[in-house]
N, C-alpha and C. Protein backbone atom coordinates (compact mmCIF):
# COMPACT_ATOMS: atom_id res chain seq x y z
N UNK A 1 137.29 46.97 -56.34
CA UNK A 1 136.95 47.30 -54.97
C UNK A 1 136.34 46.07 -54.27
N UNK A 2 136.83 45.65 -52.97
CA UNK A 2 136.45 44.69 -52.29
C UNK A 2 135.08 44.78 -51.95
N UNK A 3 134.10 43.96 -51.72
CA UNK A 3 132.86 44.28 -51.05
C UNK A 3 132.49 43.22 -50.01
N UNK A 4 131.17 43.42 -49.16
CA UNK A 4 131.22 42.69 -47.57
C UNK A 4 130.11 42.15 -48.22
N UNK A 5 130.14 40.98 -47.22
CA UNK A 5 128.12 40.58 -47.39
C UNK A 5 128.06 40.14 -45.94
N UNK A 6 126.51 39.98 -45.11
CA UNK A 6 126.43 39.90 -44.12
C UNK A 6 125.14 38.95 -44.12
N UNK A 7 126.18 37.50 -43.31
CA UNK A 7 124.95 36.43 -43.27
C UNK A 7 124.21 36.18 -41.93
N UNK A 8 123.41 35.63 -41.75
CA UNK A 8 123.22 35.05 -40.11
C UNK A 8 122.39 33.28 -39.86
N UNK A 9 122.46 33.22 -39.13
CA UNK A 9 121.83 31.89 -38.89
C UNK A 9 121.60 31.56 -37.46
N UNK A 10 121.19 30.66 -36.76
CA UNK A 10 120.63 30.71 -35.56
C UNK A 10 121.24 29.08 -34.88
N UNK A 11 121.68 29.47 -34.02
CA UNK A 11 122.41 27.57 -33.36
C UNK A 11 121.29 27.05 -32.78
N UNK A 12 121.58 25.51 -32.57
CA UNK A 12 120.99 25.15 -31.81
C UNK A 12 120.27 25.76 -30.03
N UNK A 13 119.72 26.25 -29.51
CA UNK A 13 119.27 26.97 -27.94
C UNK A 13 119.94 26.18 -27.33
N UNK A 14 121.13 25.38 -27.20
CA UNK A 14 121.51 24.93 -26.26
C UNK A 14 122.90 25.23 -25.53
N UNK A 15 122.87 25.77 -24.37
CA UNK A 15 124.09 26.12 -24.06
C UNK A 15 125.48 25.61 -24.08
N UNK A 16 125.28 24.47 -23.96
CA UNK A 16 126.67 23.23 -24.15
C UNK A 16 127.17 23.16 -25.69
N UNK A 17 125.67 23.08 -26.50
CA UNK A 17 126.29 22.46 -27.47
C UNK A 17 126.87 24.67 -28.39
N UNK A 18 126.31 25.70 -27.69
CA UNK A 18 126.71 27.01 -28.25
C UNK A 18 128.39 27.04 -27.47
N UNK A 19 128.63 26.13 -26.64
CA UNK A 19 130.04 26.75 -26.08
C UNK A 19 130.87 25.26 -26.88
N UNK A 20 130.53 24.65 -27.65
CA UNK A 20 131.36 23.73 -28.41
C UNK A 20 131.62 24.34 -29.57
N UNK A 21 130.90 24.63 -30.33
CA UNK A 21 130.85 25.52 -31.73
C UNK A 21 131.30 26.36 -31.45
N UNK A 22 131.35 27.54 -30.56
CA UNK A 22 132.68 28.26 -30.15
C UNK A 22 133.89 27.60 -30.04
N UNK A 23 133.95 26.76 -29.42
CA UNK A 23 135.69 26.11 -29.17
C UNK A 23 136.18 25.55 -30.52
N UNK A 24 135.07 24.64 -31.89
CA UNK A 24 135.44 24.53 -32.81
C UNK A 24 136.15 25.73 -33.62
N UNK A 25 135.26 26.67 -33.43
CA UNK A 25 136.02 28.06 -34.32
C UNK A 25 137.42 28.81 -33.92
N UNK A 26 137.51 27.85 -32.61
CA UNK A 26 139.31 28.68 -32.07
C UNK A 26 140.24 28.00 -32.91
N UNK A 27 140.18 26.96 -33.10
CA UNK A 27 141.13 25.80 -34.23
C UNK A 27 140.88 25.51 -35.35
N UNK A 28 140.16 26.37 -35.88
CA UNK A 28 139.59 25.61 -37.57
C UNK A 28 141.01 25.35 -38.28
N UNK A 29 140.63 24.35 -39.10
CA UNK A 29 142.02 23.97 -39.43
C UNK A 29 142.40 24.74 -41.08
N UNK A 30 143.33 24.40 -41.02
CA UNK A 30 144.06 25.08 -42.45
C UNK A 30 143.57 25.13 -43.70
N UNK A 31 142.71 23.61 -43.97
CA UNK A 31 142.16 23.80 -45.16
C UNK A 31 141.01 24.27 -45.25
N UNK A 32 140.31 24.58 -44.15
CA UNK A 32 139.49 25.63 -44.58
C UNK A 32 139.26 26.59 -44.66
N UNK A 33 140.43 27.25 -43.83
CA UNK A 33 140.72 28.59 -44.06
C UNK A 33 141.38 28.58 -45.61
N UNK A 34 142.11 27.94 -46.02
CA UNK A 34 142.16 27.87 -47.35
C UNK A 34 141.25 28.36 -48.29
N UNK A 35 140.12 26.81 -47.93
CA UNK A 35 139.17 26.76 -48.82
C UNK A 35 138.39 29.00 -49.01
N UNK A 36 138.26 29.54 -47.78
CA UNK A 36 138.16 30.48 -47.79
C UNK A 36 138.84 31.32 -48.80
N UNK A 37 140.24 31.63 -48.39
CA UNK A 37 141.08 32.32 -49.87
C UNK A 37 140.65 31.66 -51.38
N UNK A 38 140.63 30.50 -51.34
CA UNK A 38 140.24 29.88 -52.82
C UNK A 38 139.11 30.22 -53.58
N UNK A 39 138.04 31.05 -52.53
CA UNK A 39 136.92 31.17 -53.11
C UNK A 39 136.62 32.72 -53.43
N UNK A 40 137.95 33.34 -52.98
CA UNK A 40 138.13 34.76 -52.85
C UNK A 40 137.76 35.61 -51.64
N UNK A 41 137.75 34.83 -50.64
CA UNK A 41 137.18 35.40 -49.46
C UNK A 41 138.30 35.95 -48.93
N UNK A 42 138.28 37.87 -48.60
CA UNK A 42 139.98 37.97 -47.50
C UNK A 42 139.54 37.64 -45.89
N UNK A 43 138.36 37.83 -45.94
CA UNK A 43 138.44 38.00 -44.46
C UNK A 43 137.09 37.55 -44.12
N UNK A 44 136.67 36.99 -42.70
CA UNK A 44 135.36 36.60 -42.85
C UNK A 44 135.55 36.53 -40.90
N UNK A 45 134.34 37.14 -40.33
CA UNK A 45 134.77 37.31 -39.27
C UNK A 45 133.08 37.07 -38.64
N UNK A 46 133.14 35.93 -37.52
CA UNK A 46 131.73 36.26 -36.71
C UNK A 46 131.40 36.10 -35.59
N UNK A 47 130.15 36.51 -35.46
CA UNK A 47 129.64 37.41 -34.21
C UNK A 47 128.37 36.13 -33.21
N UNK A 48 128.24 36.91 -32.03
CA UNK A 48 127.31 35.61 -31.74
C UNK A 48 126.33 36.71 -30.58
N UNK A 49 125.29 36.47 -30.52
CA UNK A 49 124.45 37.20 -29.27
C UNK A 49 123.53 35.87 -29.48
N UNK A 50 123.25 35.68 -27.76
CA UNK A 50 122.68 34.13 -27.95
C UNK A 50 122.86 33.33 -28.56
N UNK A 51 121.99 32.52 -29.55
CA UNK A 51 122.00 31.79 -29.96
C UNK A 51 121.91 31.94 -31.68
N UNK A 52 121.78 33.54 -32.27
CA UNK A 52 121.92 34.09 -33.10
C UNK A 52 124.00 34.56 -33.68
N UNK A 53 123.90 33.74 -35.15
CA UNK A 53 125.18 33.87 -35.33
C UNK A 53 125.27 35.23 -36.41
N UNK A 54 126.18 36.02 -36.61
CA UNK A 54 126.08 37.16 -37.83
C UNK A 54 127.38 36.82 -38.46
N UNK A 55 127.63 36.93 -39.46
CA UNK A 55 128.78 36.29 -40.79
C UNK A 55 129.19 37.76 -41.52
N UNK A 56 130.15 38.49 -41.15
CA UNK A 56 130.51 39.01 -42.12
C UNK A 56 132.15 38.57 -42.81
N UNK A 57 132.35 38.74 -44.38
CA UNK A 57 132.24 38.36 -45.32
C UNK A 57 133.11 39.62 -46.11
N UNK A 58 134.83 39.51 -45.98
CA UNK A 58 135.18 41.01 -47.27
C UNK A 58 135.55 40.12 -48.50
N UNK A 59 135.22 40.06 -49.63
CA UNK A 59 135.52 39.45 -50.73
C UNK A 59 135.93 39.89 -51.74
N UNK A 60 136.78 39.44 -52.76
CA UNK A 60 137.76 40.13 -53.80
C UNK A 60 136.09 40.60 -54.91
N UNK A 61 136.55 41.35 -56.05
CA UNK A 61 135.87 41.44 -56.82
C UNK A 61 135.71 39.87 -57.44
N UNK A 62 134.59 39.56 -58.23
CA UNK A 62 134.18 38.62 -58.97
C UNK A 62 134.02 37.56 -57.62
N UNK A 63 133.77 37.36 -56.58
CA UNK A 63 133.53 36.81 -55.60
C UNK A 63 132.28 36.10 -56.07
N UNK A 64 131.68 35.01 -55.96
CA UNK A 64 130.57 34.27 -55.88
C UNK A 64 129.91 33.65 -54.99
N UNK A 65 128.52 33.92 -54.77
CA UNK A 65 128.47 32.54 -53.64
C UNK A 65 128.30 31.43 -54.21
N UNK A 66 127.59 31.34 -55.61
CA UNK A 66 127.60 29.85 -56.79
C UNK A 66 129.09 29.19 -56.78
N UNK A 67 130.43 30.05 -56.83
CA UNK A 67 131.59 29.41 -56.87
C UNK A 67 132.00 29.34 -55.58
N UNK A 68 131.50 29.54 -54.42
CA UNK A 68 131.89 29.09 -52.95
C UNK A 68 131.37 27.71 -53.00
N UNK A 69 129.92 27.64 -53.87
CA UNK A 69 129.55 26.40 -53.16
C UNK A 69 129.93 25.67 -53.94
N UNK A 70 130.17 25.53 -55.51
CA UNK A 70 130.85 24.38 -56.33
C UNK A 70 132.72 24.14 -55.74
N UNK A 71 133.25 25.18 -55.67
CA UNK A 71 134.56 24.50 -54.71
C UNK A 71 134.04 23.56 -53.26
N UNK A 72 133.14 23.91 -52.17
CA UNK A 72 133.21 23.82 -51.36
C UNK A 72 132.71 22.12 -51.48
N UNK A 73 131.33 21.91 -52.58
CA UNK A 73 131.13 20.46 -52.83
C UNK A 73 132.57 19.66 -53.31
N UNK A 74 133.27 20.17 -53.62
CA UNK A 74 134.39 18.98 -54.23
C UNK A 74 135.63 19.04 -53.46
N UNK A 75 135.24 19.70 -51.95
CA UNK A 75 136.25 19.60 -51.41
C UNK A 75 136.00 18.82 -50.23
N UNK A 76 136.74 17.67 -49.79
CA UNK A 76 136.23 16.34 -48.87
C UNK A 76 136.34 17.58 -47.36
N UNK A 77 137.24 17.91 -47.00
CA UNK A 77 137.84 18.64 -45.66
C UNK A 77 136.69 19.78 -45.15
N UNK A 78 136.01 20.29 -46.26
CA UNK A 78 135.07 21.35 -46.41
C UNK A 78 133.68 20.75 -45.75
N UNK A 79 133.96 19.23 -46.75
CA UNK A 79 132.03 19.04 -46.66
C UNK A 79 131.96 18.31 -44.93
N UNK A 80 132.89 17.61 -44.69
CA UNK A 80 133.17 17.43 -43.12
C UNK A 80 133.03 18.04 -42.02
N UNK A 81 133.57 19.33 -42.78
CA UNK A 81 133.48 20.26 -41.32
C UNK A 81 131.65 20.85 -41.19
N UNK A 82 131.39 21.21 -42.65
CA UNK A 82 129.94 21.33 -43.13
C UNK A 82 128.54 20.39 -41.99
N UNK A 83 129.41 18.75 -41.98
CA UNK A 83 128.17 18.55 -41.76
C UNK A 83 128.75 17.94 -40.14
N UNK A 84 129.96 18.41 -39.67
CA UNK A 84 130.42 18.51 -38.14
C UNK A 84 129.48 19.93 -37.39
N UNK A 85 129.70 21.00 -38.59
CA UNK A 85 128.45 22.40 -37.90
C UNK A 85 126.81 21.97 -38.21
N UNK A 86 126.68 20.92 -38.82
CA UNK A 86 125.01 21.37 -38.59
C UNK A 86 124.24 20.94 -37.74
N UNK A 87 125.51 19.69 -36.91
CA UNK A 87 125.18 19.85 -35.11
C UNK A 87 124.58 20.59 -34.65
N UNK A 88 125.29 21.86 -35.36
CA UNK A 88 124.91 22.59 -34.24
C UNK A 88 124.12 23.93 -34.60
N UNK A 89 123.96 23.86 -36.07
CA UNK A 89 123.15 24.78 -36.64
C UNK A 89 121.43 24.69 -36.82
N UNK A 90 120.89 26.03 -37.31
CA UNK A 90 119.29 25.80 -37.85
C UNK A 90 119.26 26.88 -38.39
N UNK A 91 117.52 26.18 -39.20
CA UNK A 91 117.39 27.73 -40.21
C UNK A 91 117.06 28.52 -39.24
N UNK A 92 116.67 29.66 -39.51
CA UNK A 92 116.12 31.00 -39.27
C UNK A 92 114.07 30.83 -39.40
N UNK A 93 113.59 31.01 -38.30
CA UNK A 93 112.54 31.15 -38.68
C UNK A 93 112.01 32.05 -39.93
N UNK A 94 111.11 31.60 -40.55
CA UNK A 94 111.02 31.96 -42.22
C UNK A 94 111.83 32.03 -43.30
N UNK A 95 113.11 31.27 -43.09
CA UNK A 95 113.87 31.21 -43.85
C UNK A 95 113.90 30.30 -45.25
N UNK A 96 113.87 30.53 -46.18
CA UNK A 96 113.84 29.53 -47.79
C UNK A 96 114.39 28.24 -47.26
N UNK A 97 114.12 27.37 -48.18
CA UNK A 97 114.96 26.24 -48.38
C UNK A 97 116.76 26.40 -48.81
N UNK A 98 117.29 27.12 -49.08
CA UNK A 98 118.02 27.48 -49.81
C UNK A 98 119.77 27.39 -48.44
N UNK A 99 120.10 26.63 -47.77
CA UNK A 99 120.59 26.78 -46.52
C UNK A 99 120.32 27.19 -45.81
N UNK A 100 121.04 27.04 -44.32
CA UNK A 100 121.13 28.10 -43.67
C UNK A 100 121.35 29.07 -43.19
N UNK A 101 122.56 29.70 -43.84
CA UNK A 101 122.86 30.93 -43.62
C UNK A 101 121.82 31.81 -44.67
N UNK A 102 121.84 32.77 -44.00
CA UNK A 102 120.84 34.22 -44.91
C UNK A 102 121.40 34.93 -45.09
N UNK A 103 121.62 35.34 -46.47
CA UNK A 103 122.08 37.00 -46.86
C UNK A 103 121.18 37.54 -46.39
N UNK A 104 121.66 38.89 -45.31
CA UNK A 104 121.31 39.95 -44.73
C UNK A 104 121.46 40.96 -46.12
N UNK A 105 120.02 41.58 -45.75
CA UNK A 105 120.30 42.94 -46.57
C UNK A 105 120.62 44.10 -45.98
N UNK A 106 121.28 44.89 -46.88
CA UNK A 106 122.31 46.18 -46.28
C UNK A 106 121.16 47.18 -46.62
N UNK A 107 120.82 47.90 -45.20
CA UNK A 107 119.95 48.95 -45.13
C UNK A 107 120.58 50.28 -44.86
N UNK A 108 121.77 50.36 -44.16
CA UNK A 108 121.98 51.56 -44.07
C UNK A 108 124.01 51.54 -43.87
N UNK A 109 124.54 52.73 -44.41
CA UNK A 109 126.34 52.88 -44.16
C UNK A 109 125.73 54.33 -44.08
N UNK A 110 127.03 54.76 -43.45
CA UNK A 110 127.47 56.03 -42.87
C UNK A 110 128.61 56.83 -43.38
């Protein structure tokens, strides 16, 4: 059975640079949508209110985030685009050292 995870992270407050990082995500290019399937990801879809981003995430069984990030280090096209978004990214107030995206915890389904 497939399962979701739901991340978030917070852009830069700036309006110019929130309507560029939008226009990056209309063209992402092939290999990283790749890199996506490679890591078992089917689908990964996100959201934006202000300056707040939300990440959801359907992934095959045996999905990892440890094996997202060891493919994603040894892939040149990956770590590029990586450090083309942190232009425009930040942590989350109170957020770990641990990146910036946050696993959201799942409080409630219907």
């Amino acid at each position: 059975m497939n399962q979701k995870y739901c991340l978030t992270l917070d852009l830069i407050n700036d309006p110019q640079l929130i309507e560029e990082y939008e226009v990056y995500h209309k063209s992402v290019k092939p290999e990283i949508l790749q890199s996506f399937t490679d890591a078992g990801i089917i689908l990964m879809e996100l959201y934006r209110w202000e300056n707040r981003i939300f990440m959801i995430i359907e992934v095959e069984p045996g999905f990892s985030f440890e094996r997202k990030a060891e493919l994603d280090a040894n892939n040149q096209i990956v770590q590029e685009w990586e450090k083309l978004m942190s232009n425009y990214q930040q942590r989350l107030p109170g957020s770990n050292g641990e990146g910036k995206w946050q696993l959201m915890k799942k409080i409630f389904e219907s």
